[in-house]
N, C-alpha and C. Protein backbone atom coordinates (compact mmCIF):
# COMPACT_ATOMS: atom_id res chain seq x y z
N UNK A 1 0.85 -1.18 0.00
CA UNK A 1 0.00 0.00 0.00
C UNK A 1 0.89 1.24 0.00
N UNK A 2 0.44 2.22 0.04
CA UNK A 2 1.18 3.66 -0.94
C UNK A 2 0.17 4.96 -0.31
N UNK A 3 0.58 5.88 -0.05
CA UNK A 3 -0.07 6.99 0.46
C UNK A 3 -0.99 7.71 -1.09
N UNK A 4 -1.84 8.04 -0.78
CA UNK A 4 -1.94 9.02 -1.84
C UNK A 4 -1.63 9.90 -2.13
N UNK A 5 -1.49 10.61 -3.22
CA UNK A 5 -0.90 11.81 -3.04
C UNK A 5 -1.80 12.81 -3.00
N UNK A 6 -1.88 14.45 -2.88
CA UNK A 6 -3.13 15.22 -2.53
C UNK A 6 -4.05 15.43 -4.43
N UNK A 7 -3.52 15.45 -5.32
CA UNK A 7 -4.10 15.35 -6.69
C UNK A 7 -5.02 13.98 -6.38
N UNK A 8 -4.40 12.70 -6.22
CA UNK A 8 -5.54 11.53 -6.19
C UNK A 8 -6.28 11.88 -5.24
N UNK A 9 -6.32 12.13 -3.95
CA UNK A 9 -7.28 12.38 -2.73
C UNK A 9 -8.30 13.24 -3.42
N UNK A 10 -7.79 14.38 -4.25
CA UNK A 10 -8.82 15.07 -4.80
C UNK A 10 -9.83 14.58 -5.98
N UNK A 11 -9.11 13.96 -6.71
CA UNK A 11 -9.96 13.07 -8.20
C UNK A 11 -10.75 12.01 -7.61
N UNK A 12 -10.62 11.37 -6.10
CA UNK A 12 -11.40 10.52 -5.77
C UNK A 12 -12.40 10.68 -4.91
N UNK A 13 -11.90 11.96 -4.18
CA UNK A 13 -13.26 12.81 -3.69
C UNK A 13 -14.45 13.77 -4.25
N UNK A 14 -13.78 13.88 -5.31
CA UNK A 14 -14.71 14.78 -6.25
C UNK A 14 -15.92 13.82 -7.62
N UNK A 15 -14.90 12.85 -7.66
CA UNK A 15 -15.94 11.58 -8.63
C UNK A 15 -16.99 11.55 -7.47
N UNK A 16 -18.24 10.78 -8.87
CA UNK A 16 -19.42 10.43 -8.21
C UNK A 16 -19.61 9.24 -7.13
N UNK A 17 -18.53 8.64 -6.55
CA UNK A 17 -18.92 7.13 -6.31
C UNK A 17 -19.50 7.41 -4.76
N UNK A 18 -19.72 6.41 -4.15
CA UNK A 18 -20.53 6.64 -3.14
C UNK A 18 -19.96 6.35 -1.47
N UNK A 19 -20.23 7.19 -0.72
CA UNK A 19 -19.38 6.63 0.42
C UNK A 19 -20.51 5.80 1.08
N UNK A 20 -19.52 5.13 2.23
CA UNK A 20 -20.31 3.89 3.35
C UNK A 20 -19.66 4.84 4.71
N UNK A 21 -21.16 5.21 5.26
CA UNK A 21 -21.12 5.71 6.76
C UNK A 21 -21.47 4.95 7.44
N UNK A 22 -20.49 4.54 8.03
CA UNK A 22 -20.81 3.80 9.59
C UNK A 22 -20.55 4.42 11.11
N UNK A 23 -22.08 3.84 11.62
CA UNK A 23 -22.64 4.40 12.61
C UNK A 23 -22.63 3.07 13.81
N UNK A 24 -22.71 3.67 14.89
CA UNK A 24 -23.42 2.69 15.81
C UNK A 24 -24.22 2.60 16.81
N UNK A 25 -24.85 1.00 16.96
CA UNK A 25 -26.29 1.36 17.50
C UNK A 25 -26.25 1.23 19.09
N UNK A 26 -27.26 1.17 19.82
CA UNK A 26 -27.51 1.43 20.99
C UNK A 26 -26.27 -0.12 21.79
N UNK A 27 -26.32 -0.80 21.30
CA UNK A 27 -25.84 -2.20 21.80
C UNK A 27 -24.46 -2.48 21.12
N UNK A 28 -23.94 -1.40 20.67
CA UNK A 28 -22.57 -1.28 19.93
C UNK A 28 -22.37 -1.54 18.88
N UNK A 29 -23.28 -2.16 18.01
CA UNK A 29 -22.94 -2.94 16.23
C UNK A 29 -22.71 -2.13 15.62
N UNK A 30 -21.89 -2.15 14.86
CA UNK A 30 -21.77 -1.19 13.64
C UNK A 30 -22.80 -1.37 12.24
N UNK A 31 -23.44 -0.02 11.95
CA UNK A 31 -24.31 0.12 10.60
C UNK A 31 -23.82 1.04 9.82
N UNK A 32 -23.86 0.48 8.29
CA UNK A 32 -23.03 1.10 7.23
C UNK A 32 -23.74 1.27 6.53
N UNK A 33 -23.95 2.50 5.78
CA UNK A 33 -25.35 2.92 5.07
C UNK A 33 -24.33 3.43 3.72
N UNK A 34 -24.14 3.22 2.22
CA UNK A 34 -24.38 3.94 1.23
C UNK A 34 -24.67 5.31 1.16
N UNK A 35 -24.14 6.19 0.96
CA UNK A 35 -24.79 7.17 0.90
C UNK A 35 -23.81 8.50 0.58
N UNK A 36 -24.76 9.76 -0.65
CA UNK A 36 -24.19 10.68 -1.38
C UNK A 36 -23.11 11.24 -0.51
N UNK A 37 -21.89 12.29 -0.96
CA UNK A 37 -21.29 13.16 -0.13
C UNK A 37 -20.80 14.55 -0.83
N UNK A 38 -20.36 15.47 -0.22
CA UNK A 38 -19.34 15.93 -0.84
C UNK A 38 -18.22 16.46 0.05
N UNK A 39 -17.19 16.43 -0.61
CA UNK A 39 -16.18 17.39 0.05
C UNK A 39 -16.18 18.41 0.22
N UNK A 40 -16.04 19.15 1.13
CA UNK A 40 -16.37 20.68 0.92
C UNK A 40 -15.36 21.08 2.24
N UNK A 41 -14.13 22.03 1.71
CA UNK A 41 -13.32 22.59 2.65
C UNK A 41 -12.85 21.70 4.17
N UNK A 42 -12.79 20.32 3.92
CA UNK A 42 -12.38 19.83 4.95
C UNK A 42 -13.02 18.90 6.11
N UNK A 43 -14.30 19.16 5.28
CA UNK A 43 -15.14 18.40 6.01
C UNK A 43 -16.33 17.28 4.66
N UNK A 44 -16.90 16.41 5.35
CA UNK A 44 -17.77 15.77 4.49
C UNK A 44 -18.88 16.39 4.56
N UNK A 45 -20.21 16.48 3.77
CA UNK A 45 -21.40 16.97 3.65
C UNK A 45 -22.04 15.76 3.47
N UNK A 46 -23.01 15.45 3.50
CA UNK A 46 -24.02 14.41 3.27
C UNK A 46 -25.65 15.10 3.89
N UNK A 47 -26.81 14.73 3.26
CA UNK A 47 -27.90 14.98 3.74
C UNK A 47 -28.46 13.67 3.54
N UNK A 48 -29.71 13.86 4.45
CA UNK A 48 -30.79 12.40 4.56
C UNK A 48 -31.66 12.87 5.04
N UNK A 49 -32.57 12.25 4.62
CA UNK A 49 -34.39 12.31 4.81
C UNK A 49 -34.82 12.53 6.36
N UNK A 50 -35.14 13.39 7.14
CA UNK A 50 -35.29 12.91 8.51
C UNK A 50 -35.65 11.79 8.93
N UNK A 51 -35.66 11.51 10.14
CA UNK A 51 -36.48 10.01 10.57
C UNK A 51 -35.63 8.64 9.87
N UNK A 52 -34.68 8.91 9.57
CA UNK A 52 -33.64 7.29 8.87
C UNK A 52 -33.05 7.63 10.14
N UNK A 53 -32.78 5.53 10.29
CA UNK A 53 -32.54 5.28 11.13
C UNK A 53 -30.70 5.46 11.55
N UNK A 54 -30.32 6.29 10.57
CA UNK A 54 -28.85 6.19 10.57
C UNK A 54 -28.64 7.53 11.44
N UNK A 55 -29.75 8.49 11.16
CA UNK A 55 -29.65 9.80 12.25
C UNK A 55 -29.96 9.64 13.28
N UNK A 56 -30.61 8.94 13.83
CA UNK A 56 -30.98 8.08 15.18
C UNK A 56 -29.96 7.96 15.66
N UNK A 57 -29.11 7.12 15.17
CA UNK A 57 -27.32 6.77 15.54
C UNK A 57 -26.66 7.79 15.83
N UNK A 58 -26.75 8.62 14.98
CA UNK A 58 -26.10 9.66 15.03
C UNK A 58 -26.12 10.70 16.44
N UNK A 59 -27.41 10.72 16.40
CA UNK A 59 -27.50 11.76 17.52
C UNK A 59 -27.58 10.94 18.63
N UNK A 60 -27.59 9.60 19.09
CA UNK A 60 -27.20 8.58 20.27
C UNK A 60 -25.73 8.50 20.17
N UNK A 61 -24.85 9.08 19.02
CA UNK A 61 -23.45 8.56 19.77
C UNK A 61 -22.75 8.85 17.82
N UNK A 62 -22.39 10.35 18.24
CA UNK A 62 -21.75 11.22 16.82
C UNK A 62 -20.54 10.77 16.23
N UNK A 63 -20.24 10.01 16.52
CA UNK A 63 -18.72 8.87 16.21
C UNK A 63 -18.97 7.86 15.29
N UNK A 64 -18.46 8.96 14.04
CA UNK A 64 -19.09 7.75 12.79
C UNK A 64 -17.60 7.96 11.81
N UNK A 65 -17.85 6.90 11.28
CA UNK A 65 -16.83 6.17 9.83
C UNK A 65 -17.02 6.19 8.79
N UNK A 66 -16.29 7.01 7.81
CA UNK A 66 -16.46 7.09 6.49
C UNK A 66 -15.55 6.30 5.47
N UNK A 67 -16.28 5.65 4.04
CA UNK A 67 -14.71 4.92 3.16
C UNK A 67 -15.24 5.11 1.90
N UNK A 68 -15.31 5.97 1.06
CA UNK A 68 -15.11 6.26 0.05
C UNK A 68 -14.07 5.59 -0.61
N UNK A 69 -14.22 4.57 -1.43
CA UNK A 69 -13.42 3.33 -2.67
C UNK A 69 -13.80 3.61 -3.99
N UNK A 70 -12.64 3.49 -4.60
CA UNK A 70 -12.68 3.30 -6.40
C UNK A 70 -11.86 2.60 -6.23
N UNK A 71 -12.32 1.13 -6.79
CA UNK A 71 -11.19 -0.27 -7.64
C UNK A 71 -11.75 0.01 -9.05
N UNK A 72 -10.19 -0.44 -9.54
CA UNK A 72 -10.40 -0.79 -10.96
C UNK A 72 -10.72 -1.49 -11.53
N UNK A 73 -10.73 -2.03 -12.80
CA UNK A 73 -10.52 -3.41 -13.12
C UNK A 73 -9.39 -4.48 -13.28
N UNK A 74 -9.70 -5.51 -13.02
CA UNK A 74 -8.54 -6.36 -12.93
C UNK A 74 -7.50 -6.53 -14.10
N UNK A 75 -6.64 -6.59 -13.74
CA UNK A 75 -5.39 -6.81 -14.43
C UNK A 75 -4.84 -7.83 -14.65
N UNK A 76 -3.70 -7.90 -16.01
CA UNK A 76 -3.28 -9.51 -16.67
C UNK A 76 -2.64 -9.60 -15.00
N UNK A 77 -2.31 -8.89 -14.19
CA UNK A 77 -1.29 -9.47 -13.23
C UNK A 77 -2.42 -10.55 -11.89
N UNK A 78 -3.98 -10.17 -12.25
CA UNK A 78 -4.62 -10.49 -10.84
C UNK A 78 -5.14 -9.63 -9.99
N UNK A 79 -4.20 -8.47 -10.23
CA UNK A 79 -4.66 -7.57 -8.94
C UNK A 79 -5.63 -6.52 -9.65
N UNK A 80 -6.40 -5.85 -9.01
CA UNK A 80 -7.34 -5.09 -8.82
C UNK A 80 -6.84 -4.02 -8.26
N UNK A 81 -6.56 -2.93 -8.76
CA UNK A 81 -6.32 -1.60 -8.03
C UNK A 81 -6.86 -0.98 -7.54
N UNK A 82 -7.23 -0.07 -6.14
CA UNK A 82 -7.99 0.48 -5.68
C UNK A 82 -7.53 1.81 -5.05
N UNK A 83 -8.13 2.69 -5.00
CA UNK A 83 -8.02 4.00 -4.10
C UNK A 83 -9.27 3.78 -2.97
N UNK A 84 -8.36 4.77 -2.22
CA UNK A 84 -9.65 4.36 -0.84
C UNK A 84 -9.58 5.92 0.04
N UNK A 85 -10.37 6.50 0.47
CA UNK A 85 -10.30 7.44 1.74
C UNK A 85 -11.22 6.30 2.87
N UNK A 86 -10.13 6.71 4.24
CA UNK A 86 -10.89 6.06 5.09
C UNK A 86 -10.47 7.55 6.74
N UNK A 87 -12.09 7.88 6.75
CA UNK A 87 -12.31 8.51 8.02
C UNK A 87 -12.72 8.16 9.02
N UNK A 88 -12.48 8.33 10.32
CA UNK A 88 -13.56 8.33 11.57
C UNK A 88 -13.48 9.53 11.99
N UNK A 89 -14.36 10.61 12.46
CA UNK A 89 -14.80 11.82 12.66
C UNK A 89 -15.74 11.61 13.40
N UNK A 90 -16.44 12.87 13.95
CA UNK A 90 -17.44 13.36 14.35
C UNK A 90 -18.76 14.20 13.04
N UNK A 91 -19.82 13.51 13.95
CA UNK A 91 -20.98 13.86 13.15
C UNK A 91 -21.80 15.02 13.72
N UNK A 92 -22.19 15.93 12.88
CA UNK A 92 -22.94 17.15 13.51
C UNK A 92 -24.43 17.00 12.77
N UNK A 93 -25.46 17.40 13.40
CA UNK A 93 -26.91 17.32 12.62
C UNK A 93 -27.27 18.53 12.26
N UNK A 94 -27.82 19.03 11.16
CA UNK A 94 -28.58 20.27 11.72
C UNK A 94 -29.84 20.12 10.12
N UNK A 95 -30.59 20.74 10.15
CA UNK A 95 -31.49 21.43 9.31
C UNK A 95 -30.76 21.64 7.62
N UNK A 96 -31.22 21.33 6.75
CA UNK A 96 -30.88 21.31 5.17
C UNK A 96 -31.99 22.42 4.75
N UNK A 97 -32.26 23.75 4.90
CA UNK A 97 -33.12 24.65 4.94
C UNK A 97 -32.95 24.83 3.06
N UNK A 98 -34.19 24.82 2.57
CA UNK A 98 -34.77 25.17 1.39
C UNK A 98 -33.32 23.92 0.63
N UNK A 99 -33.30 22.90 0.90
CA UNK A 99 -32.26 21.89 0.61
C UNK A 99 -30.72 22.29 -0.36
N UNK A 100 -30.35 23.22 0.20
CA UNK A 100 -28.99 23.54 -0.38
C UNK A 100 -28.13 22.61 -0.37
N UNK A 101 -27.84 21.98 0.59
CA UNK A 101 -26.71 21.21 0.06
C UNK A 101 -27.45 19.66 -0.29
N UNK A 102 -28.57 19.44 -0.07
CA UNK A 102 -28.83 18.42 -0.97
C UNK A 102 -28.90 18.57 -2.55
N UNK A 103 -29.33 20.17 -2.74
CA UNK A 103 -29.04 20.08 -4.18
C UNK A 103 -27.14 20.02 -4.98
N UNK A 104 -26.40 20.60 -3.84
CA UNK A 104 -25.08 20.74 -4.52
C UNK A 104 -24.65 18.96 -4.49
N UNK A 105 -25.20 18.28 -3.53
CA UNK A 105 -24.40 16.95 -3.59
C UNK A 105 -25.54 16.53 -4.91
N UNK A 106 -26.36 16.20 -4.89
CA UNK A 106 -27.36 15.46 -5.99
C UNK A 106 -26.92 16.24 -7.50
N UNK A 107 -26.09 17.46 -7.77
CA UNK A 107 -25.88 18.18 -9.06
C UNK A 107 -24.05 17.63 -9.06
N UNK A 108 -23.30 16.73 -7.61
CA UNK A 108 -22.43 15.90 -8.41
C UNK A 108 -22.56 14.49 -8.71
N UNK A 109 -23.91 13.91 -8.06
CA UNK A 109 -23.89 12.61 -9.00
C UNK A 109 -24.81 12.84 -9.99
N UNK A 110 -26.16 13.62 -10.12
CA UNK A 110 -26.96 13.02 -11.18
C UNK A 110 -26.32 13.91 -12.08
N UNK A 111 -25.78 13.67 -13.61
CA UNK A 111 -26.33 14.41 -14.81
C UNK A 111 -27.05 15.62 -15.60
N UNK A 112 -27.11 16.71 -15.05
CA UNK A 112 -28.77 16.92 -15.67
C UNK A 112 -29.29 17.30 -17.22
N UNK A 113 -27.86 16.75 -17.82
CA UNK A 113 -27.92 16.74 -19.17
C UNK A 113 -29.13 15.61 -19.76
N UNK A 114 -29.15 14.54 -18.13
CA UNK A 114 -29.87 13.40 -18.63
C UNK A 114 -30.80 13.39 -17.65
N UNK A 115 -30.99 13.95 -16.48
CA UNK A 115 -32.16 13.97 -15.49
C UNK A 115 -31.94 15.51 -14.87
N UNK A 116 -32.96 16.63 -16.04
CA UNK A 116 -32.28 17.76 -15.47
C UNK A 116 -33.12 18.61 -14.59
N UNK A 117 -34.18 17.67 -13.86
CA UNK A 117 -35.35 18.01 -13.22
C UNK A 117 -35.01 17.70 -12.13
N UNK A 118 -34.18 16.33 -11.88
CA UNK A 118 -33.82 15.72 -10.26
C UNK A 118 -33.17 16.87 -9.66
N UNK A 119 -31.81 17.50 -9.44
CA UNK A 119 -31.69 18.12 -8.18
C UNK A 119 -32.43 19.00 -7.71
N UNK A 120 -33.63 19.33 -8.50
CA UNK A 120 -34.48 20.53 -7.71
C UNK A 120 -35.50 19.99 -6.89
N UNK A 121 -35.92 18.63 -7.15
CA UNK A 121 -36.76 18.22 -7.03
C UNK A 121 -36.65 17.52 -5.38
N UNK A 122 -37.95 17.79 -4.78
CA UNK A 122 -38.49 17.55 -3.33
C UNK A 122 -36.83 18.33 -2.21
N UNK A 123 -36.70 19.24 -3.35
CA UNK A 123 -36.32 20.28 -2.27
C UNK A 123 -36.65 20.52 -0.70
N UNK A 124 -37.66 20.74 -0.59
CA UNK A 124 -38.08 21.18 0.42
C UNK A 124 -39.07 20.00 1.54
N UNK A 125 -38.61 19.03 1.17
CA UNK A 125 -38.45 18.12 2.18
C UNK A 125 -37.77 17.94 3.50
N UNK A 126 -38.33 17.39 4.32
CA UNK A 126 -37.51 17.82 5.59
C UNK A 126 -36.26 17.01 5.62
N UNK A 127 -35.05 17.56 4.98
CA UNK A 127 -33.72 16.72 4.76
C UNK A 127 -33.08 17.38 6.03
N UNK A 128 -32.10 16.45 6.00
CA UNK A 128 -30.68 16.61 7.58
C UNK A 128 -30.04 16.64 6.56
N UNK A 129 -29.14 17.39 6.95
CA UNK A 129 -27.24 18.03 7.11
C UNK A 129 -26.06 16.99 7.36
N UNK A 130 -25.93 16.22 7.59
CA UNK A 130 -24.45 15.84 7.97
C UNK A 130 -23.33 16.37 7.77
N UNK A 131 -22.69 16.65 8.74
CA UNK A 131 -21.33 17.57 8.49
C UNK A 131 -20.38 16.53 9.27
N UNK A 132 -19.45 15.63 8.92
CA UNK A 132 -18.23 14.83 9.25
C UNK A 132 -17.05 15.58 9.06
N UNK A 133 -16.43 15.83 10.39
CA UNK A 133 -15.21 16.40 10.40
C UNK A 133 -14.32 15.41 11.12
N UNK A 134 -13.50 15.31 10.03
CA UNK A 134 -12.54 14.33 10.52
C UNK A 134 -11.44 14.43 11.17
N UNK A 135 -11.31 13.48 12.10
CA UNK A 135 -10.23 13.44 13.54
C UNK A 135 -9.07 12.30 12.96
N UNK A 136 -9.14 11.16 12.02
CA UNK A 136 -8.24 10.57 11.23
C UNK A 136 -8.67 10.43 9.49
N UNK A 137 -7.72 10.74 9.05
CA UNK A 137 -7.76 11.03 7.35
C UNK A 137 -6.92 9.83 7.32
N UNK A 138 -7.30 9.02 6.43
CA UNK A 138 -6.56 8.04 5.93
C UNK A 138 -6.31 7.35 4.48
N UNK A 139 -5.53 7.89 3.50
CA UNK A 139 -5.90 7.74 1.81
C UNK A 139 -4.52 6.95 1.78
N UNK A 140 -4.98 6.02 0.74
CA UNK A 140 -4.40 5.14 0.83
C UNK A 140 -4.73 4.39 -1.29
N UNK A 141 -3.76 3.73 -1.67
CA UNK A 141 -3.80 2.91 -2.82
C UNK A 141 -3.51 1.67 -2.72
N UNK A 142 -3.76 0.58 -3.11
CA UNK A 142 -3.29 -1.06 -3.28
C UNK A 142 -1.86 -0.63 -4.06
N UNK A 143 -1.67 -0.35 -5.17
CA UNK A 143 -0.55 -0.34 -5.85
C UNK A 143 -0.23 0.96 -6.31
C-alpha cells in the first residue's frame, strides 16, 4: 500500500462514487449505510431524509466512519487496483433549509444533461445536514 498523493485524494473525492457511513447502534454494532457526499473545505457533507434510522445513531453517539473506494478493473497481473479514503470523525446534525446542500451533492452525482429536473426536485423536504469532520484522514492505494 502507498499513500496518496493530494491530486488523487482530490480526483477521488470529487468523482461520483458513493461513500459507506458507519454508525453505531444502541448495543454497539456497527451500521453502514451507502450514501451521497461531498467534500467541501475539509469536512464531508451528506444529507438524509429525517427520521432514517442512521440519524438516530447519530445523535445517540456522533462517532461515525467514512470509506469512500474506487477499484479498478482487474489486471493480466490479478490484482485489482484500488483508491480508498478512510475517516472516523465526528458527526454534527442540523437542518438542510430550502435543501442547499442536498441540491449541490445530488448536481455531483446526477447528470442533468440526462435527469435535469432531479436536483431541484423535493427540495423542500424535511432533509438533515451531515457535516463529518474528521479526527483521522486516511488515503491510501493497493498499488
Amino acid at each position: 500500500m502507498r499513500r496518496l498523493r493530494p491530486a488523487e485524494v482530490a480526483g477521488l473525492l470529487a468523482h461520483d462514487v458513493v461513500a459507506h457511513l458507519a454508525t453505531i447502534d444502541a448495543s454497539g454494532y456497527p451500521h453502514v449505510t451507502p450514501i451521497w457526499f461531498l467534500w467541501d473545505d475539509g469536512t464531508f457533507r451528506l444529507t438524509s431524509y429525517a427520521g432514517r434510522p442512521h440519524l438516530r445513531r447519530i445523535r445517540s453517539n456522533p462517532r461515525v466512519g467514512l470509506v469512500i473506494d474506487r477499484e479498478g478493473s482487474v489486471r493480466a497481473d490479478g490484482q485489482r487496483p484500488n483508491r480508498q479514503v478512510r475517516v472516523l470523525g465526528d458527526a454534527e446534525l442540523a437542518a438542510d433549509p430550502n435543501g442547499i446542500w442536498t441540491k449541490r451533492i445530488r448536481e455531483k452525482y446526477i447528470d442533468d444533461r440526462i435527469a435535469p429536473t432531479v436536483p431541484e426536485r423535493d427540495l423542500l423536504d424535511d432533509r438533515i445536514l451531515i457535516t463529518v469532520t474528521p479526527n483521522l484522514f486516511l488515503a491510501v492505494a493497493s498499488i
